[in-house]
C-alpha atoms as a PDB file:
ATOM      1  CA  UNK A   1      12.587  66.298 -32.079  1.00  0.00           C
ATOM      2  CA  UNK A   2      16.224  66.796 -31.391  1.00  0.00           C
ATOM      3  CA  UNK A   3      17.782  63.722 -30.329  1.00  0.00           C
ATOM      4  CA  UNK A   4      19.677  65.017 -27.042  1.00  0.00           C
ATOM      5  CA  UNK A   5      23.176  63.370 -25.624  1.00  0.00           C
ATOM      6  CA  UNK A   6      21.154  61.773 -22.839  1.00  0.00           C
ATOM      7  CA  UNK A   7      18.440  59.988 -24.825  1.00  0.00           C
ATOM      8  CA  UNK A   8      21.321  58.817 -27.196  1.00  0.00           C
ATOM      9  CA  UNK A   9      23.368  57.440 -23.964  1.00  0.00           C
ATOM     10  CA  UNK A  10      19.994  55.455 -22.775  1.00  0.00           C
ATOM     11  CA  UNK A  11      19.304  54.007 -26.234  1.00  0.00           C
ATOM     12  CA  UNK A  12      22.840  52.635 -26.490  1.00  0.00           C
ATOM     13  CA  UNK A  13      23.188  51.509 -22.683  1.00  0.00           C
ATOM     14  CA  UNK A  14      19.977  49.490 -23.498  1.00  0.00           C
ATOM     15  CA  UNK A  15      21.486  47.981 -26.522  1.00  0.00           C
ATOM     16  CA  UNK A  16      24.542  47.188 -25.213  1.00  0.00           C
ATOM     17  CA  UNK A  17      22.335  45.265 -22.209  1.00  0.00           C
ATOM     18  CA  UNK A  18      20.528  43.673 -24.934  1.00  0.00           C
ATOM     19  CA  UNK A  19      22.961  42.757 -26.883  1.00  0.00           C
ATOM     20  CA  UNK A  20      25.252  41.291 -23.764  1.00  0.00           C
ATOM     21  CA  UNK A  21      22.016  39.848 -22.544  1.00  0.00           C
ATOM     22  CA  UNK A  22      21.441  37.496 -25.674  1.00  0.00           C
ATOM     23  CA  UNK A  23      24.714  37.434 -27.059  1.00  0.00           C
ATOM     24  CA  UNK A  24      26.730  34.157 -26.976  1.00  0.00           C
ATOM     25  CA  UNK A  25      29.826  33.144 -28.563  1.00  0.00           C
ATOM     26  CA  UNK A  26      30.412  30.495 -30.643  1.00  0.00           C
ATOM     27  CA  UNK A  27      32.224  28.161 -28.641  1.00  0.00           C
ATOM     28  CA  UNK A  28      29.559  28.737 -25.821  1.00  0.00           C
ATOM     29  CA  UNK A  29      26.664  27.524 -28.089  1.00  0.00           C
ATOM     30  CA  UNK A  30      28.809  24.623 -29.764  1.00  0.00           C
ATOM     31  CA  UNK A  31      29.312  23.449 -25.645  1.00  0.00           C
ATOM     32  CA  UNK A  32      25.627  23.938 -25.165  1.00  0.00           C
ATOM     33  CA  UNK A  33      24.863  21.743 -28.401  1.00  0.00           C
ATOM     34  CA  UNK A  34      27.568  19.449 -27.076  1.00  0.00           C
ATOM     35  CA  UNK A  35      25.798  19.399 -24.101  1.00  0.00           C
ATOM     36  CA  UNK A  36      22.069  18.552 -25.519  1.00  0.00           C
ATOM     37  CA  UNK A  37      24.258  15.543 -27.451  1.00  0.00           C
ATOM     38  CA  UNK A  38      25.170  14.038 -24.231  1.00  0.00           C
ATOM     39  CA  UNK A  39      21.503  14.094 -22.779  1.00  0.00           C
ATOM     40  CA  UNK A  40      20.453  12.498 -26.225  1.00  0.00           C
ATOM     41  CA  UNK A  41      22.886   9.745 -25.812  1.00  0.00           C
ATOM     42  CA  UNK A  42      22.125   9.836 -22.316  1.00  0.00           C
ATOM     43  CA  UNK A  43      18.142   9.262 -23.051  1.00  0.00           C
ATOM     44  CA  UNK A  44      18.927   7.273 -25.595  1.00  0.00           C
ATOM     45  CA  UNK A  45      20.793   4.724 -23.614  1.00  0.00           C
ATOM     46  CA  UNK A  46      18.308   4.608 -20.771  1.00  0.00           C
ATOM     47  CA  UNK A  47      15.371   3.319 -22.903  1.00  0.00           C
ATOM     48  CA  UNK A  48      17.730   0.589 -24.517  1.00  0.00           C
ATOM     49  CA  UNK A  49      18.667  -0.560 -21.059  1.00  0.00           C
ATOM     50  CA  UNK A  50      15.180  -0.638 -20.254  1.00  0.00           C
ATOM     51  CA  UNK A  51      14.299  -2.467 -23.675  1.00  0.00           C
ATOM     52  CA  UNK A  52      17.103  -5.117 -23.173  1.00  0.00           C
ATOM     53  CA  UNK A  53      15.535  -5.674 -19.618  1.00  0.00           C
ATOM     54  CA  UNK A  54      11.973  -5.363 -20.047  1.00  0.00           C
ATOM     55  CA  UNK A  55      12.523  -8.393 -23.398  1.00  0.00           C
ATOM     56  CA  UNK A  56      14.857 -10.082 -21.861  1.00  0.00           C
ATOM     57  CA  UNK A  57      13.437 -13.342 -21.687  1.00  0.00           C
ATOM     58  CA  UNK A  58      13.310 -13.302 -25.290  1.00  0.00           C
ATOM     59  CA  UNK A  59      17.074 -14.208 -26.775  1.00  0.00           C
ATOM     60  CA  UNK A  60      15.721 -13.911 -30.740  1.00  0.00           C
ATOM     61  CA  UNK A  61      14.715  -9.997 -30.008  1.00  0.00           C
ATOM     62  CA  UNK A  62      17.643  -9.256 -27.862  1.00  0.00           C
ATOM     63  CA  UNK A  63      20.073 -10.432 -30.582  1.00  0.00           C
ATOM     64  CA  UNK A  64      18.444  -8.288 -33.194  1.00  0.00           C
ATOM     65  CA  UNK A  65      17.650  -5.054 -30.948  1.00  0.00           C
ATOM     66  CA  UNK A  66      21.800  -5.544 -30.184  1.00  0.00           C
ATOM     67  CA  UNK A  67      22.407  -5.751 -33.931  1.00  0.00           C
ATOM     68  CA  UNK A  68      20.298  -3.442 -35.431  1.00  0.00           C
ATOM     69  CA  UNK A  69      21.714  -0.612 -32.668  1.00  0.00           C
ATOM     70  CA  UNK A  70      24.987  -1.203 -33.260  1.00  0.00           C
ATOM     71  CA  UNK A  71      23.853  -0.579 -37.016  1.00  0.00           C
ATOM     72  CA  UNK A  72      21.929   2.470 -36.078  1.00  0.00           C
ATOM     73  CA  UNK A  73      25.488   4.222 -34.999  1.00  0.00           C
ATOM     74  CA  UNK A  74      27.020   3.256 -38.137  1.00  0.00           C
ATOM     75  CA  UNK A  75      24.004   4.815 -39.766  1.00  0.00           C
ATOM     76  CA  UNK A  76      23.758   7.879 -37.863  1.00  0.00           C
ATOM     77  CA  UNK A  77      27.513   8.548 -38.344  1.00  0.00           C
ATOM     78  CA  UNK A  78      27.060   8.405 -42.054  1.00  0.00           C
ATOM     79  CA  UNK A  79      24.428  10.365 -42.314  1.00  0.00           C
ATOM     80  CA  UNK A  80      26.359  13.135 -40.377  1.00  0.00           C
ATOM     81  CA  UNK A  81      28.772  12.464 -42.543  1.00  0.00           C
ATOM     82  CA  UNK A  82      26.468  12.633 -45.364  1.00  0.00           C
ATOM     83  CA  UNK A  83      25.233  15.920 -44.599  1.00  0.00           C
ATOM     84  CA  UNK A  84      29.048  16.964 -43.866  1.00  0.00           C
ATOM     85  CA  UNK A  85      31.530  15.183 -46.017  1.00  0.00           C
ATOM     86  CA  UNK A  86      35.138  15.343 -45.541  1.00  0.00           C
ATOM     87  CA  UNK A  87      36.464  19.146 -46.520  1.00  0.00           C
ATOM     88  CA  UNK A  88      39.038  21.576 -46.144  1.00  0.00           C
ATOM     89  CA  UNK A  89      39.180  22.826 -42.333  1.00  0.00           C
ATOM     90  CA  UNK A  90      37.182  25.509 -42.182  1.00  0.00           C
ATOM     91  CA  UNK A  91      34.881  24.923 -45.484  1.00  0.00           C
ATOM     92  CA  UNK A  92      31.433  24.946 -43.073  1.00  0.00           C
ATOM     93  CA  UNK A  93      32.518  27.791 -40.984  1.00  0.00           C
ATOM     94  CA  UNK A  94      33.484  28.115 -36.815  1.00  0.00           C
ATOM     95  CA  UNK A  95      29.563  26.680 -36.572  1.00  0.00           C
ATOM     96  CA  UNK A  96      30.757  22.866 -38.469  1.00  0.00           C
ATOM     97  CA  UNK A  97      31.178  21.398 -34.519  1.00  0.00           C
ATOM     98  CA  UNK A  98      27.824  22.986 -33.086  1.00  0.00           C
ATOM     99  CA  UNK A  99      25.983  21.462 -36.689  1.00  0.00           C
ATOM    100  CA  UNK A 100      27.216  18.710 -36.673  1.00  0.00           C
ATOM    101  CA  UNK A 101      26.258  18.143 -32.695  1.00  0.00           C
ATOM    102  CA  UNK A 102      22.626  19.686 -33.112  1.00  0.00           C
ATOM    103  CA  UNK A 103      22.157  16.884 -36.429  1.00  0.00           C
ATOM    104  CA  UNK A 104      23.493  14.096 -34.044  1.00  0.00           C
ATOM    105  CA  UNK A 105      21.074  14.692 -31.391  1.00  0.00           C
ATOM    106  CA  UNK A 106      18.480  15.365 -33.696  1.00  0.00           C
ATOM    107  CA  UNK A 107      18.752  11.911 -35.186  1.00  0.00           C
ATOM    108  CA  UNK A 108      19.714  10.286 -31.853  1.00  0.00           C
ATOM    109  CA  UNK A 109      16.277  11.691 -30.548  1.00  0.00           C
ATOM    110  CA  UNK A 110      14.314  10.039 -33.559  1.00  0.00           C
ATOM    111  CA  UNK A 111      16.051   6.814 -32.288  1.00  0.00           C
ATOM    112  CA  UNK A 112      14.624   7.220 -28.882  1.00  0.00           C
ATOM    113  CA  UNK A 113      11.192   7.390 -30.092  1.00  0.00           C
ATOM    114  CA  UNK A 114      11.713   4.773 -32.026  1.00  0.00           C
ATOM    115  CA  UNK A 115      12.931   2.574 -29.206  1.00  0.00           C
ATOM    116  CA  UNK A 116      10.348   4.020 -26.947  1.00  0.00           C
ATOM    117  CA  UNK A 117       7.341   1.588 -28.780  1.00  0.00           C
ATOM    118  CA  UNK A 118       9.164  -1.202 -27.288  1.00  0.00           C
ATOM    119  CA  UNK A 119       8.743   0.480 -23.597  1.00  0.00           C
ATOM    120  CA  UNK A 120       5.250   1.693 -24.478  1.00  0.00           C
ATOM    121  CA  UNK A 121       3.329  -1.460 -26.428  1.00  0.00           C
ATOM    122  CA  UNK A 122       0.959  -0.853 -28.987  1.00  0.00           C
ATOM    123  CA  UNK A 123      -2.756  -0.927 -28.664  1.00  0.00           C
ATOM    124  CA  UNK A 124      -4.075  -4.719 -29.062  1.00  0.00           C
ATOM    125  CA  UNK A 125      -5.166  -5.936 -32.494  1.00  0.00           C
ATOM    126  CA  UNK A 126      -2.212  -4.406 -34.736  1.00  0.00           C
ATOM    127  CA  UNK A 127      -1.524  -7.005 -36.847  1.00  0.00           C
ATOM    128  CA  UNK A 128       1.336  -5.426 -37.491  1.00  0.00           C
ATOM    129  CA  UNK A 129       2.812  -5.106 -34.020  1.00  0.00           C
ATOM    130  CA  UNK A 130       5.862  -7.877 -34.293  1.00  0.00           C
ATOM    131  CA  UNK A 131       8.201  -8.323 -31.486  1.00  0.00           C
ATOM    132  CA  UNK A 132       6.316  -4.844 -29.716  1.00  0.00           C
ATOM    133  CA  UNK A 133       4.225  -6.064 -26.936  1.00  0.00           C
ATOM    134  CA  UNK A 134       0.252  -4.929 -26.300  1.00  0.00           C
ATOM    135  CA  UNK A 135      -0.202  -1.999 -23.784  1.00  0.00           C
ATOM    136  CA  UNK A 136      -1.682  -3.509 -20.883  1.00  0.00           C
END
């Protein structure tokens, strides 16, 4: 079957839709990445709030949740700059910044679960449980 001139013009005006449709630049999905970093911090700093306040009453804890976060960034900066050591500009490619953000909120994510026990307690009898307090 012949393809005619008008098929031809409604295959392309459907890819060009398509392709509009789902096509983003580069700098638009390093700002959304950028973006998903700042909830992840955002999240992230919530449940320590709530951590400091909800232990509170319990100096020895506070002292080492304060310490071992303020580790945590110096960890979590390493490993980003583990994965993406000092180079040349432009050895990773235009994507470096949008990488680099989605590996930060990956890991800043992991952190927030981790924190999260503290909020959530741990079912009674772990022997194991530490400073995490029993679910009620």
């Amino acid at each position: 079957m012949p393809i005619t001139i008008r098929k031809l013009f409604i295959v392309s005006s459907l890819l060009l839709v398509v392709t509009a449709s789902f096509g983003q630049t580069q700098a638009s999905m390093s700002n959304a990445e950028a973006q998903a970093l700042q909830q992840a911090d955002k999240a992230l700093n919530s449940v320590y709030q709530k951590v400091l306040k909800q232990y509170g009453a319990d100096p020895e804890f506070i002292k080492s949740l304060k310490n071992a976060q303020r580790i945590w960034v110096q960890f979590r900066d390493a490993e980003v700059k583990m994965k993406y050591p000092d180079r040349p500009a432009g050895y990773y490619g235009s994507a470096q910044p949008m990488c680099e953000a989605a590996y930060r909120t990956e890991l800043t994510q992991q952190r927030t679960r981790t924190l999260t026990v503290w909020l959530m307690g741990i079912e009674e009898g772990d022997v194991c449980a530490g400073s995490v307090k029993m679910k009620n």
